[in-house]
PDB file of N, CA and C in Angstrom:
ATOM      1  N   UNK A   1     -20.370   2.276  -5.099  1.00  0.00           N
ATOM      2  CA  UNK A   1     -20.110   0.885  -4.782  1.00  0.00           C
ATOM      3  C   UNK A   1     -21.338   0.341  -4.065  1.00  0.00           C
ATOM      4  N   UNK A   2     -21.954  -0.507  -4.604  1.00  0.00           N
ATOM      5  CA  UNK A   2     -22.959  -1.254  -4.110  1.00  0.00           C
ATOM      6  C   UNK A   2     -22.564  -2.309  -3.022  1.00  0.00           C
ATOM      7  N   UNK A   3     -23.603  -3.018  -2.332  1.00  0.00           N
ATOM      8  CA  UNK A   3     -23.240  -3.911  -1.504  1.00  0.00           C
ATOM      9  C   UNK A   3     -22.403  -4.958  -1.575  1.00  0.00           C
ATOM     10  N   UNK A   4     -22.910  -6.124  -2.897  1.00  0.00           N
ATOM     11  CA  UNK A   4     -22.413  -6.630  -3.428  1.00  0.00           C
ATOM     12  C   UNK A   4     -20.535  -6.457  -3.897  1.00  0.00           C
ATOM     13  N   UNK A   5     -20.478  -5.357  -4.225  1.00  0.00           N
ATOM     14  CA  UNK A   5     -19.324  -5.069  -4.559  1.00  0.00           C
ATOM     15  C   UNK A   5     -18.026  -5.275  -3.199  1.00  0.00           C
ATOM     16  N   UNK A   6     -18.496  -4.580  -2.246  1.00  0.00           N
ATOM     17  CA  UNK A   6     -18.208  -4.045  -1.018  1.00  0.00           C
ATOM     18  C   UNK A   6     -18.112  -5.863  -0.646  1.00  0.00           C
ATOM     19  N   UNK A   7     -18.635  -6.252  -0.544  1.00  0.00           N
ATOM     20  CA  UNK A   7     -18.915  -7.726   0.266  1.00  0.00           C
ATOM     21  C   UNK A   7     -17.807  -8.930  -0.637  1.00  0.00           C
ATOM     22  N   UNK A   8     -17.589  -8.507  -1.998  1.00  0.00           N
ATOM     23  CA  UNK A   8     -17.357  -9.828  -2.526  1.00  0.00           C
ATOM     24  C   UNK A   8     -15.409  -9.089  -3.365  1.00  0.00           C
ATOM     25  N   UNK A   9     -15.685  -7.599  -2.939  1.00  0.00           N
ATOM     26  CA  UNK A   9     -14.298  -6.892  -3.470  1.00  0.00           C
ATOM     27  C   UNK A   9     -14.096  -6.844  -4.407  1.00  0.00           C
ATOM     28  N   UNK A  10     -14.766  -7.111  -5.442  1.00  0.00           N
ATOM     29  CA  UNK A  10     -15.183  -6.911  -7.025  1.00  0.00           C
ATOM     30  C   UNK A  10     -14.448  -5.283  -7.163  1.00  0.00           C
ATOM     31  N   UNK A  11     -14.777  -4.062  -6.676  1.00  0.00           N
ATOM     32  CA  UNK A  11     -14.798  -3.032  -6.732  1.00  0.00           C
ATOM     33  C   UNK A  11     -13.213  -2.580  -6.468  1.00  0.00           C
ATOM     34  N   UNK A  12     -12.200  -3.694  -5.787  1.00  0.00           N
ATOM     35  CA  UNK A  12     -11.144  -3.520  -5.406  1.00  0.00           C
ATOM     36  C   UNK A  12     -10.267  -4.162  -6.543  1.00  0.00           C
ATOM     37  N   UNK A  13     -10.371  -5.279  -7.203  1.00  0.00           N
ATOM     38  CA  UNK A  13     -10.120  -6.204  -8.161  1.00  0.00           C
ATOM     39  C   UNK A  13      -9.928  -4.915  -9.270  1.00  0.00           C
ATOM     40  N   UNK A  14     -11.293  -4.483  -9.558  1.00  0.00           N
ATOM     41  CA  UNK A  14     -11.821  -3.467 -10.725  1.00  0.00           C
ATOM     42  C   UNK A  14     -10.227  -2.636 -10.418  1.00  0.00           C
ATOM     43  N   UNK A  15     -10.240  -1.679  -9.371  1.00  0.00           N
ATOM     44  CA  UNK A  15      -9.303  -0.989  -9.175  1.00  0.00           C
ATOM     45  C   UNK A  15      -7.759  -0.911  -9.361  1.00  0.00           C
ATOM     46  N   UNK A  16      -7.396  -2.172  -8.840  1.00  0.00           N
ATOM     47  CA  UNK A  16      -6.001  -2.853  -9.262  1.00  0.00           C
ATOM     48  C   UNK A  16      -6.273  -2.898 -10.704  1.00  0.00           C
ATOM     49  N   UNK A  17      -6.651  -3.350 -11.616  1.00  0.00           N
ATOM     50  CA  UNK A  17      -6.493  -3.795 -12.767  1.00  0.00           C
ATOM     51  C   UNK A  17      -6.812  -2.678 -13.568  1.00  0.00           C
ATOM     52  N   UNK A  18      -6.686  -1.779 -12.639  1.00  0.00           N
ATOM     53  CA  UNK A  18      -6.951  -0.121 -13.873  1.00  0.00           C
ATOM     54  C   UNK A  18      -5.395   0.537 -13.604  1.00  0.00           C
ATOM     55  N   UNK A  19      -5.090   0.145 -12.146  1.00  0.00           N
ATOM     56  CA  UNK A  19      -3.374   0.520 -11.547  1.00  0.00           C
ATOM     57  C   UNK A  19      -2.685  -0.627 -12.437  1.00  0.00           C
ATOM     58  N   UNK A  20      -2.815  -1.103 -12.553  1.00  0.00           N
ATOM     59  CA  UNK A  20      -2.098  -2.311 -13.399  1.00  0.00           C
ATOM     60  C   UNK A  20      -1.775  -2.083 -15.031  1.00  0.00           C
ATOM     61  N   UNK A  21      -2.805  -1.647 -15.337  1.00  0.00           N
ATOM     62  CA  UNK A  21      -3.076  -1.206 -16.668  1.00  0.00           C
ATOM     63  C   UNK A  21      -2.205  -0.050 -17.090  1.00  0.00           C
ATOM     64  N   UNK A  22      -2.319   1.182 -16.187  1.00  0.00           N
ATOM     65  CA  UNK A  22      -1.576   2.166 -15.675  1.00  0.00           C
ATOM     66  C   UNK A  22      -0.008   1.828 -15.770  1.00  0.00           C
ATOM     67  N   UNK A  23       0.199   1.103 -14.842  1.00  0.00           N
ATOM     68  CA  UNK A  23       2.045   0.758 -14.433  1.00  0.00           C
ATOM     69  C   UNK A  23       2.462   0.522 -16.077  1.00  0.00           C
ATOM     70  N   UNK A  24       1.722  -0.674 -16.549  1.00  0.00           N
ATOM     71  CA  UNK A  24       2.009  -0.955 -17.627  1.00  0.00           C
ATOM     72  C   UNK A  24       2.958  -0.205 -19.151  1.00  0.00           C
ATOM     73  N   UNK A  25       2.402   0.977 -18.594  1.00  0.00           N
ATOM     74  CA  UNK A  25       2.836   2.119 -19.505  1.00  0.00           C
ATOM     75  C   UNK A  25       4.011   2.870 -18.895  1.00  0.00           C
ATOM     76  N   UNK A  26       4.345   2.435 -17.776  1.00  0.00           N
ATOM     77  CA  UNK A  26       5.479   3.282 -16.760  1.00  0.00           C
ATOM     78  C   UNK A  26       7.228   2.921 -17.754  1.00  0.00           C
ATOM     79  N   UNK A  27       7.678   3.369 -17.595  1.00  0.00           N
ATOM     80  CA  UNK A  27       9.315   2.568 -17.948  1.00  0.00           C
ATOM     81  C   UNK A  27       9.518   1.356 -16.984  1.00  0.00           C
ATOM     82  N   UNK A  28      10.191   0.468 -17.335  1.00  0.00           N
ATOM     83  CA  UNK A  28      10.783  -0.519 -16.612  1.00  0.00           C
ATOM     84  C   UNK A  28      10.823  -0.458 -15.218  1.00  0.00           C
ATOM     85  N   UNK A  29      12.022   0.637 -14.878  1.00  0.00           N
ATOM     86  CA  UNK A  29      12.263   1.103 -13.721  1.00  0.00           C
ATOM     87  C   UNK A  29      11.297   1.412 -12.547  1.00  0.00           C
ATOM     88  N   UNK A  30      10.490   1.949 -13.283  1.00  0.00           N
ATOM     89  CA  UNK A  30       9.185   2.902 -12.451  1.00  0.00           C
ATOM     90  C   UNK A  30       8.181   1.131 -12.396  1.00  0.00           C
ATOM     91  N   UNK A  31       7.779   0.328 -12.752  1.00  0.00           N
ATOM     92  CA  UNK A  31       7.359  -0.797 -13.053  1.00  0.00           C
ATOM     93  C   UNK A  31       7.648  -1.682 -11.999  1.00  0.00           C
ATOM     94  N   UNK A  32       9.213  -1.766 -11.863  1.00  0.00           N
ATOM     95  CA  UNK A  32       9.879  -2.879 -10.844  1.00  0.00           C
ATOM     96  C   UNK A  32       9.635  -1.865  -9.547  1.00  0.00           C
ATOM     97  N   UNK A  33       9.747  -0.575  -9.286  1.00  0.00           N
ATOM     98  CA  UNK A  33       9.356  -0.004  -8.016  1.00  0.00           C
ATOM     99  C   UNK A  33       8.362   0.031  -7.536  1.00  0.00           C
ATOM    100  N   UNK A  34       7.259   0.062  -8.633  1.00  0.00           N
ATOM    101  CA  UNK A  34       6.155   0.010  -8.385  1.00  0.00           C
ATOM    102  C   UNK A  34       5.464  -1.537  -7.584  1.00  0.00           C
ATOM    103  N   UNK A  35       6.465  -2.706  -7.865  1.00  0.00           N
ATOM    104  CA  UNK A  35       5.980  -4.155  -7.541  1.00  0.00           C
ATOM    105  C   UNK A  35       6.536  -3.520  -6.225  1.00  0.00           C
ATOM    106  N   UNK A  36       7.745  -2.821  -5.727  1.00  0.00           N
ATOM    107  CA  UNK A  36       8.064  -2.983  -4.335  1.00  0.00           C
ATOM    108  C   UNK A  36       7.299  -2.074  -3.813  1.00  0.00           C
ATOM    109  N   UNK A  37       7.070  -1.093  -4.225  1.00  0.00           N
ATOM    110  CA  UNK A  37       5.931  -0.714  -3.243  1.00  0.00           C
ATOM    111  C   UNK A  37       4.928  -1.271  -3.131  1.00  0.00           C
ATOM    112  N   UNK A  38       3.906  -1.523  -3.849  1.00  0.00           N
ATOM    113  CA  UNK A  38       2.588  -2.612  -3.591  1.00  0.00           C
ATOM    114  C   UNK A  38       3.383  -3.361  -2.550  1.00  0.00           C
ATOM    115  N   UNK A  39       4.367  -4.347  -2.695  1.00  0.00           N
ATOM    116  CA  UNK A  39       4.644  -5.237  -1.530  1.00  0.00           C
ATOM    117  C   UNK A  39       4.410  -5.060  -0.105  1.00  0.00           C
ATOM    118  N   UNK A  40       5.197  -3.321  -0.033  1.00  0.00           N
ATOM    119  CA  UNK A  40       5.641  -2.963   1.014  1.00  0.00           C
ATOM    120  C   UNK A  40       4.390  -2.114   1.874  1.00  0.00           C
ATOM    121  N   UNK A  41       3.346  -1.757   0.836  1.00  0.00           N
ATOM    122  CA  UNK A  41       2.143  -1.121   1.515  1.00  0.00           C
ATOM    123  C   UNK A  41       1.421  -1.746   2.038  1.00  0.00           C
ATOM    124  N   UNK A  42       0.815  -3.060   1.174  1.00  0.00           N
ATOM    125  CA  UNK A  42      -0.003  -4.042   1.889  1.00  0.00           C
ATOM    126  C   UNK A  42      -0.048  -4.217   3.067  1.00  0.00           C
ATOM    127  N   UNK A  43       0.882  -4.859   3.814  1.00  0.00           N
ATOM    128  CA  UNK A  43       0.734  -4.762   5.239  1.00  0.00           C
ATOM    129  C   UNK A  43       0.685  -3.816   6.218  1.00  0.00           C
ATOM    130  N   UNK A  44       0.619  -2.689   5.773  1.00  0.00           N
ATOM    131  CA  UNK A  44      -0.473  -1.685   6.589  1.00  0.00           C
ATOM    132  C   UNK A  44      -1.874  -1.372   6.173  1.00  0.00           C
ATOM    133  N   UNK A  45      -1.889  -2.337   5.419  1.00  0.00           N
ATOM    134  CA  UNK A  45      -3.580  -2.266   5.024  1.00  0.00           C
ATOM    135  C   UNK A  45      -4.478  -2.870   6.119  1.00  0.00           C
ATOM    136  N   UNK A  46      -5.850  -2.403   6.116  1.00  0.00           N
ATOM    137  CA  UNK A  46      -6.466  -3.188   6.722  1.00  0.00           C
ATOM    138  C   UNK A  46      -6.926  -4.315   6.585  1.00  0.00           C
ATOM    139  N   UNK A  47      -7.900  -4.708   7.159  1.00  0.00           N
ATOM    140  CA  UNK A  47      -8.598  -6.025   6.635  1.00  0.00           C
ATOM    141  C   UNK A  47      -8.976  -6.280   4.760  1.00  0.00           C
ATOM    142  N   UNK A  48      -9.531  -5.134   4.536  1.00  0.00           N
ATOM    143  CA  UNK A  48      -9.967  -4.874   3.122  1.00  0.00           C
ATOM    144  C   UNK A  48      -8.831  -4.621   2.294  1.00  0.00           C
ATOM    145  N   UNK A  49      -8.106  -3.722   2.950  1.00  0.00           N
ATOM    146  CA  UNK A  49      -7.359  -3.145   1.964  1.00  0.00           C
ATOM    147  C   UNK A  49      -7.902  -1.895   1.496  1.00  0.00           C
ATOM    148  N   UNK A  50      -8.831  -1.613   1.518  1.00  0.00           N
ATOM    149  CA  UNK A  50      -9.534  -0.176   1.105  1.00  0.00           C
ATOM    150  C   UNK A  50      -8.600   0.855   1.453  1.00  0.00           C
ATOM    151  N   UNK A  51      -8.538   0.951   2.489  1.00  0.00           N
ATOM    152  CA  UNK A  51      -7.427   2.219   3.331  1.00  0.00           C
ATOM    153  C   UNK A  51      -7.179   2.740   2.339  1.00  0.00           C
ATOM    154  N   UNK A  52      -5.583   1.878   1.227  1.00  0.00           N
ATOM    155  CA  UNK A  52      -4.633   1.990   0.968  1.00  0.00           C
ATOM    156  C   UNK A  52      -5.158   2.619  -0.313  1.00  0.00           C
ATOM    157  N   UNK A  53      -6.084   2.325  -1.445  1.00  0.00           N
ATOM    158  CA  UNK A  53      -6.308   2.938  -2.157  1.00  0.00           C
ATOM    159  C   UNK A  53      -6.044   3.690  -2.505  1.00  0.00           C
ATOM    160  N   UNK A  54      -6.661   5.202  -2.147  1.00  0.00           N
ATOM    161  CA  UNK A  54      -6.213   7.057  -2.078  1.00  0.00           C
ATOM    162  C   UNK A  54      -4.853   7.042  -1.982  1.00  0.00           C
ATOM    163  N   UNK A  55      -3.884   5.839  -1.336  1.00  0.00           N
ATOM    164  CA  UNK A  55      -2.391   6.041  -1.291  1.00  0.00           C
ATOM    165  C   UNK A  55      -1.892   5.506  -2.637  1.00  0.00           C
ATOM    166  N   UNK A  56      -2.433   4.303  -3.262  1.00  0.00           N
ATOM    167  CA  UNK A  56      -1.830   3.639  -4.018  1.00  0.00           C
ATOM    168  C   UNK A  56      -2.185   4.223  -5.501  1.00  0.00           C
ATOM    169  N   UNK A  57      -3.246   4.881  -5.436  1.00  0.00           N
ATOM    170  CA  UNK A  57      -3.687   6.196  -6.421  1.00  0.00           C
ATOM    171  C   UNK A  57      -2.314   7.057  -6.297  1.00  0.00           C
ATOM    172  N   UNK A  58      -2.414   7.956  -5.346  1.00  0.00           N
ATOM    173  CA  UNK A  58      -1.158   9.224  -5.140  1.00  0.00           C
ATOM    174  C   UNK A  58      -0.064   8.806  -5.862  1.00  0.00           C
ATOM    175  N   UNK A  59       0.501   7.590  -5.329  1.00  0.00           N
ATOM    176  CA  UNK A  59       1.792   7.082  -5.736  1.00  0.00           C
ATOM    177  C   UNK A  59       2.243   6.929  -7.221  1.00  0.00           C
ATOM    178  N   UNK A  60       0.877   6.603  -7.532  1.00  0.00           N
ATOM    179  CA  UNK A  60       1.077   5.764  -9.426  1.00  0.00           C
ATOM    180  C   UNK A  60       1.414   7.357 -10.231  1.00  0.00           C
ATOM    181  N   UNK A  61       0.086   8.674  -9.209  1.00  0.00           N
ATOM    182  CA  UNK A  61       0.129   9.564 -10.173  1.00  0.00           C
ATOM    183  C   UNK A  61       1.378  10.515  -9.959  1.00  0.00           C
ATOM    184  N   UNK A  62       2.081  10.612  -8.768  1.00  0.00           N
ATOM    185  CA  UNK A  62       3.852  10.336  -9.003  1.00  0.00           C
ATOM    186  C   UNK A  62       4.538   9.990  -9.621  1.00  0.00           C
ATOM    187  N   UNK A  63       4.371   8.820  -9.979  1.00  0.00           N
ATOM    188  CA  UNK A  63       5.344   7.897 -10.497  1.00  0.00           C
ATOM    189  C   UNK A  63       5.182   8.476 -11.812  1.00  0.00           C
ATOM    190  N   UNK A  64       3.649   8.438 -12.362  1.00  0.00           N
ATOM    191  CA  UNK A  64       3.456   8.271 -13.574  1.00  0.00           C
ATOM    192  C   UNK A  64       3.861  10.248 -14.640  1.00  0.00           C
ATOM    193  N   UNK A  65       3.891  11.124 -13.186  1.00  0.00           N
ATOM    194  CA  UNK A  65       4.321  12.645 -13.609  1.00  0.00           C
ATOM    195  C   UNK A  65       5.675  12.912 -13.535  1.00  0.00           C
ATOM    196  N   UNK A  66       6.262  12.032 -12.795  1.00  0.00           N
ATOM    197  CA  UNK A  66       7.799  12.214 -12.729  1.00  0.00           C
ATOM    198  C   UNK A  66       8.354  11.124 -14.379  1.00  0.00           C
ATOM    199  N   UNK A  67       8.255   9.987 -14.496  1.00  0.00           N
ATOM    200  CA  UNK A  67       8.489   9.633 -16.050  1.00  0.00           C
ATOM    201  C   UNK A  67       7.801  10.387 -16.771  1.00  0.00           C
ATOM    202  N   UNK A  68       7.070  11.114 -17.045  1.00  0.00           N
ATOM    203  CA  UNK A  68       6.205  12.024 -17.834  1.00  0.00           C
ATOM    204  C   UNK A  68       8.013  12.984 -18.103  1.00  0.00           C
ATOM    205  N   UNK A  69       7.972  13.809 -16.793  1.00  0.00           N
ATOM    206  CA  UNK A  69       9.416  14.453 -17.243  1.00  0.00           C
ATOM    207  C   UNK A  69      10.706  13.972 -17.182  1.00  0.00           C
ATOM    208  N   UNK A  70      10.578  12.683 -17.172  1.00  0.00           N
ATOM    209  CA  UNK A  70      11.559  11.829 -17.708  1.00  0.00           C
ATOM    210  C   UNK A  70      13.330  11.916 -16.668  1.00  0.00           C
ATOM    211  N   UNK A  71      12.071  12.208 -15.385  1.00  0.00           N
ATOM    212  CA  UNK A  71      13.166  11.635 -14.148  1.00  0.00           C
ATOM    213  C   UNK A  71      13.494   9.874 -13.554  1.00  0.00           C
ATOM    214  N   UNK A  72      13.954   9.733 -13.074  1.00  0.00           N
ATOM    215  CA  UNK A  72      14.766   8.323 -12.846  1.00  0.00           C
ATOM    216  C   UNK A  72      13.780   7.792 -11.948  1.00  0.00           C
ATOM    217  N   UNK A  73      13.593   6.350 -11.683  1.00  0.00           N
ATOM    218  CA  UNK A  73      12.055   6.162 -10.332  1.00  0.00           C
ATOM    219  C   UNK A  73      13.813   6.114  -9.183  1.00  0.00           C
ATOM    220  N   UNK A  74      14.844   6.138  -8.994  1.00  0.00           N
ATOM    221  CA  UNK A  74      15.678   5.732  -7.833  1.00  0.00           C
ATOM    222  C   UNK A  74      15.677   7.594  -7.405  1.00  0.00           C
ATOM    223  N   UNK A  75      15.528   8.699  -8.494  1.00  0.00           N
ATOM    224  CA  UNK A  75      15.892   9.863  -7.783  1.00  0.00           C
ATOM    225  C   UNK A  75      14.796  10.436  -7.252  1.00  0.00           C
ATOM    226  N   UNK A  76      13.463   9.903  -7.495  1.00  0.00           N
ATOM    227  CA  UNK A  76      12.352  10.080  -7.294  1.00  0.00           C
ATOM    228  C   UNK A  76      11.847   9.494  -5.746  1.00  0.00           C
ATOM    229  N   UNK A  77      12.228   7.991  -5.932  1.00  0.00           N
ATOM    230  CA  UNK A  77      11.766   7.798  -4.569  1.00  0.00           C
ATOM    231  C   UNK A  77      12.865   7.409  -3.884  1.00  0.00           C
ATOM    232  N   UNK A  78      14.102   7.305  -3.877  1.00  0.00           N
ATOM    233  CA  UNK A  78      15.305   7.204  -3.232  1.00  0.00           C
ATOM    234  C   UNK A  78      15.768   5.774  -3.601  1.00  0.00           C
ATOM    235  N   UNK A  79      16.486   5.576  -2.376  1.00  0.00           N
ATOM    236  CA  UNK A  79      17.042   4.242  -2.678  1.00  0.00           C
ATOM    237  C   UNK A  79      16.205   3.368  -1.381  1.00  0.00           C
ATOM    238  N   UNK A  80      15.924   3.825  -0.267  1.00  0.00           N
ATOM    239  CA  UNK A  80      15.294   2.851   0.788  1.00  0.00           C
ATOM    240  C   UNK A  80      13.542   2.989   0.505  1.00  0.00           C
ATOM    241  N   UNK A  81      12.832   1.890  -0.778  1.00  0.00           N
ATOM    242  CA  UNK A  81      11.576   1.766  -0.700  1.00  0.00           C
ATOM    243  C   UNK A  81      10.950   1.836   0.223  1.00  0.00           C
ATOM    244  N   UNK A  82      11.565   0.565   1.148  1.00  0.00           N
ATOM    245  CA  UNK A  82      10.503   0.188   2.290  1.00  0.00           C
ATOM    246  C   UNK A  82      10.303   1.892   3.234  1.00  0.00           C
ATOM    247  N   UNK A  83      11.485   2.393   3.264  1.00  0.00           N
ATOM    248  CA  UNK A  83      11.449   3.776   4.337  1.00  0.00           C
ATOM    249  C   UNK A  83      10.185   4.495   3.717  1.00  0.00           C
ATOM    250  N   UNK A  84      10.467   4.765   1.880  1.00  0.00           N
ATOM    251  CA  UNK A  84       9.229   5.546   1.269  1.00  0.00           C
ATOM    252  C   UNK A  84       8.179   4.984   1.756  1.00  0.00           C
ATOM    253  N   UNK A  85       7.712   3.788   1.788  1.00  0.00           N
ATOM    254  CA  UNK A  85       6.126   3.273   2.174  1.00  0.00           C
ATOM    255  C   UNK A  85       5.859   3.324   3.546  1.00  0.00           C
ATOM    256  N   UNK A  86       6.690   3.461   4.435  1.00  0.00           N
ATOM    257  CA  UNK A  86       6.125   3.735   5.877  1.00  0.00           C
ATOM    258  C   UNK A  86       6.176   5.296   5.962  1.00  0.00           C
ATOM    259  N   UNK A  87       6.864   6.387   5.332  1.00  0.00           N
ATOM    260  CA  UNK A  87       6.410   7.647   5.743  1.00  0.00           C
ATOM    261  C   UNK A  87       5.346   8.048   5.258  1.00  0.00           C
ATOM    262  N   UNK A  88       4.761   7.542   3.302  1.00  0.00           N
ATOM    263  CA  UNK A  88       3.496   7.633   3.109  1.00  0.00           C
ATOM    264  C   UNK A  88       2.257   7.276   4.208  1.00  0.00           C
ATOM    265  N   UNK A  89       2.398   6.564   4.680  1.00  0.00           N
ATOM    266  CA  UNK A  89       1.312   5.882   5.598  1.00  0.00           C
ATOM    267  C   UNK A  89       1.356   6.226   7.047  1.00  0.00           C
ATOM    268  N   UNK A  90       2.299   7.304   7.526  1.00  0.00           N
ATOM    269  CA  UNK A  90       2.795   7.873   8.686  1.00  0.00           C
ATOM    270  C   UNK A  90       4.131   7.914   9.351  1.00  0.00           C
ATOM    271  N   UNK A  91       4.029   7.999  10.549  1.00  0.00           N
ATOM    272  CA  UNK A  91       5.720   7.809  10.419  1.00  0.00           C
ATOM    273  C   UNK A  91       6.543   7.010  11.097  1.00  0.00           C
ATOM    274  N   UNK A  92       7.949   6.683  10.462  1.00  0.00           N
ATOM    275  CA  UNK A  92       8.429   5.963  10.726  1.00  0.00           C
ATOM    276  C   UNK A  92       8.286   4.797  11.684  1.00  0.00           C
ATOM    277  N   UNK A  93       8.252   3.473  11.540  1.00  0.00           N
ATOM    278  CA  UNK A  93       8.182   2.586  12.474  1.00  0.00           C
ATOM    279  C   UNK A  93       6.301   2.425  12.755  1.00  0.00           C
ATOM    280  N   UNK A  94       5.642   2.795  11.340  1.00  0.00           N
ATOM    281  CA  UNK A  94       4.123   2.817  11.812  1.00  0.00           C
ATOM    282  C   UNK A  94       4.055   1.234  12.089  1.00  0.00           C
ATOM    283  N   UNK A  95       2.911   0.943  12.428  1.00  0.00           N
ATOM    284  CA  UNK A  95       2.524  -0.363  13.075  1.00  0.00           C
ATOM    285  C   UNK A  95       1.566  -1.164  11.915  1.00  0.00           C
ATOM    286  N   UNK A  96       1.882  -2.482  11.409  1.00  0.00           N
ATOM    287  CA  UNK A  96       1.162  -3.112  10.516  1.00  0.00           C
ATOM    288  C   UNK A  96       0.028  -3.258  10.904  1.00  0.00           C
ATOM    289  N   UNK A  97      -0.808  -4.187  10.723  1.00  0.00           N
ATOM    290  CA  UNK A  97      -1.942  -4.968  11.238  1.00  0.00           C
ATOM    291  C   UNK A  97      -1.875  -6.218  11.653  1.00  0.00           C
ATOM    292  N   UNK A  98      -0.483  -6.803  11.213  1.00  0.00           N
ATOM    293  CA  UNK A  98      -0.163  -7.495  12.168  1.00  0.00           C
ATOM    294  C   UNK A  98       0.107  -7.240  13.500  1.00  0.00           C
ATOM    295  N   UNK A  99       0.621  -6.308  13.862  1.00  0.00           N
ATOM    296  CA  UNK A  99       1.421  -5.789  15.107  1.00  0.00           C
ATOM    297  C   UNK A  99       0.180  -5.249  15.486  1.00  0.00           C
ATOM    298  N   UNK A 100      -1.093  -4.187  15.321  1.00  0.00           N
ATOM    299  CA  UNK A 100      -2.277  -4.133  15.472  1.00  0.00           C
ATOM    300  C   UNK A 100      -3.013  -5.815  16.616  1.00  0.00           C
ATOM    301  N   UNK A 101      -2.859  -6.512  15.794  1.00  0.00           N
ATOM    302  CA  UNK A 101      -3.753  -7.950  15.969  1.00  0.00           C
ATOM    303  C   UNK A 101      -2.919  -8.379  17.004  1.00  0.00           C
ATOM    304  N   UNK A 102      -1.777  -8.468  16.906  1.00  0.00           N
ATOM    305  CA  UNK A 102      -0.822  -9.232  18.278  1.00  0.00           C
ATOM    306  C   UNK A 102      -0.971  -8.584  19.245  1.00  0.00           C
ATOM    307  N   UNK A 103      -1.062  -7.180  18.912  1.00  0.00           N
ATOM    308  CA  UNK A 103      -1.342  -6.752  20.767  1.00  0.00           C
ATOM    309  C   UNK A 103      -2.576  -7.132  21.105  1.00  0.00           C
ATOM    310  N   UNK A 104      -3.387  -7.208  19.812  1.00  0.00           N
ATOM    311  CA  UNK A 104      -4.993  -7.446  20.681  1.00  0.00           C
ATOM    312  C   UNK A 104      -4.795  -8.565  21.589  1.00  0.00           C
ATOM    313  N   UNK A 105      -4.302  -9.722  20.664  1.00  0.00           N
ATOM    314  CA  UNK A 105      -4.144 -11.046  20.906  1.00  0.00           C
ATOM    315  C   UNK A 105      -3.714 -11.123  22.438  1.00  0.00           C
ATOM    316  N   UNK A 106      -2.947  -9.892  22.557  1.00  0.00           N
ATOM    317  CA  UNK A 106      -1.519 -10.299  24.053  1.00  0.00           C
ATOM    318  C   UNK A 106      -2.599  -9.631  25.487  1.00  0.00           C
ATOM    319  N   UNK A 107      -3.457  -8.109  24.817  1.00  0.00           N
ATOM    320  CA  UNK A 107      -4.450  -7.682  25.789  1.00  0.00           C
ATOM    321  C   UNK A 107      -5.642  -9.167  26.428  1.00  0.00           C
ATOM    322  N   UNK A 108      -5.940  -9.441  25.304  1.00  0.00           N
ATOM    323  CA  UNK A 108      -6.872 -10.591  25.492  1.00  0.00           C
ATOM    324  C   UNK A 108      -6.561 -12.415  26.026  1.00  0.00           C
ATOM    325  N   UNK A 109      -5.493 -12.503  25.963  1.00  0.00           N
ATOM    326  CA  UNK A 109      -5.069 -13.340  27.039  1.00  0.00           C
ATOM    327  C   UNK A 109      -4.891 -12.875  28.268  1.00  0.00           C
ATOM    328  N   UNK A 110      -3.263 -11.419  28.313  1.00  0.00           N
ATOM    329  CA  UNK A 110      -3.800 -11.391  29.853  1.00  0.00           C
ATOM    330  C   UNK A 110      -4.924 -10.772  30.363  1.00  0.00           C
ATOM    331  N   UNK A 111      -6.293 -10.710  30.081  1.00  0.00           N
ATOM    332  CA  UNK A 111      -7.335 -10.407  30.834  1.00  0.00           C
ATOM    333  C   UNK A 111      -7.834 -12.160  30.945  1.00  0.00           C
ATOM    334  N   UNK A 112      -8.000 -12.562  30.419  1.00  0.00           N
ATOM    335  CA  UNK A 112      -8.156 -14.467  30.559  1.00  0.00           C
ATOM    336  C   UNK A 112      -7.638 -14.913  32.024  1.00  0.00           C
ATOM    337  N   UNK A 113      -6.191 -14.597  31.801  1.00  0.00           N
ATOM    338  CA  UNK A 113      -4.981 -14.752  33.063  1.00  0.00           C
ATOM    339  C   UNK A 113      -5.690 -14.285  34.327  1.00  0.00           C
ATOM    340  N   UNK A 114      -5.824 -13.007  33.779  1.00  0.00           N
ATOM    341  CA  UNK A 114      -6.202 -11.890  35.080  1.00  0.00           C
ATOM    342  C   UNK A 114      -5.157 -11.429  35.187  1.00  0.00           C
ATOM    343  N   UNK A 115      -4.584 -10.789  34.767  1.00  0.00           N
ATOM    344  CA  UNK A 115      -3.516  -9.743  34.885  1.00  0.00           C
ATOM    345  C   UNK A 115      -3.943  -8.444  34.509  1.00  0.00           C
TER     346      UNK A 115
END
């Protein structure tokens, strides 16, 4: 990845649209889980989103070995998505980047205050 790439996310675009390409071929099922997870990972991404990558790789090639042997995507990843995408990414109750940014936000007023 060149600079350019890195700077303008070309290289991330590229990436999705090869996972995309990918899902495409999934069954239905595995397809519509796949939109809820993307949903549900994003916001533990960082600024870029890069992080998530190596995760959003793992997941597809799950998804995509379990329909291979022609298991169900609900017995595969259960029934609580959102639970699956926060233990991938650590555990339970991990902290977004929103929740990241608000504490900054809350440190950096009260030092303003003086507290």
């Amino acid at each position: 990845m060149n600079f350019w790439e890195k700077i303008t996310g070309s290289d991330m675009t590229k990436e999705f649209k090869a996972f995309e390409l990918r899902v495409a071929k999934l069954p239905t099922d595995y397809q519509k889980s796949w939109e809820e997870i993307n949903a549900n990972l994003l916001m533990y991404g960082d600024f870029t989103g890069r992080n998530l990558m190596p995760i959003f790789n793992g997941v597809l090639d799950m998804l995509e070995e379990s329909a291979a042997n022609g298991q169900n995507a609900k017995d595969v990843l259960g029934n609580d998505i959102k639970s699956f995408c926060s233990e991938l990414v650590g555990e339970e109750g991990s902290k977004s980047f929103r929740d990241k940014w608000r504490k900054q936000l809350n440190n950096n007023i009260a030092k303003k205050l003086g507290k």
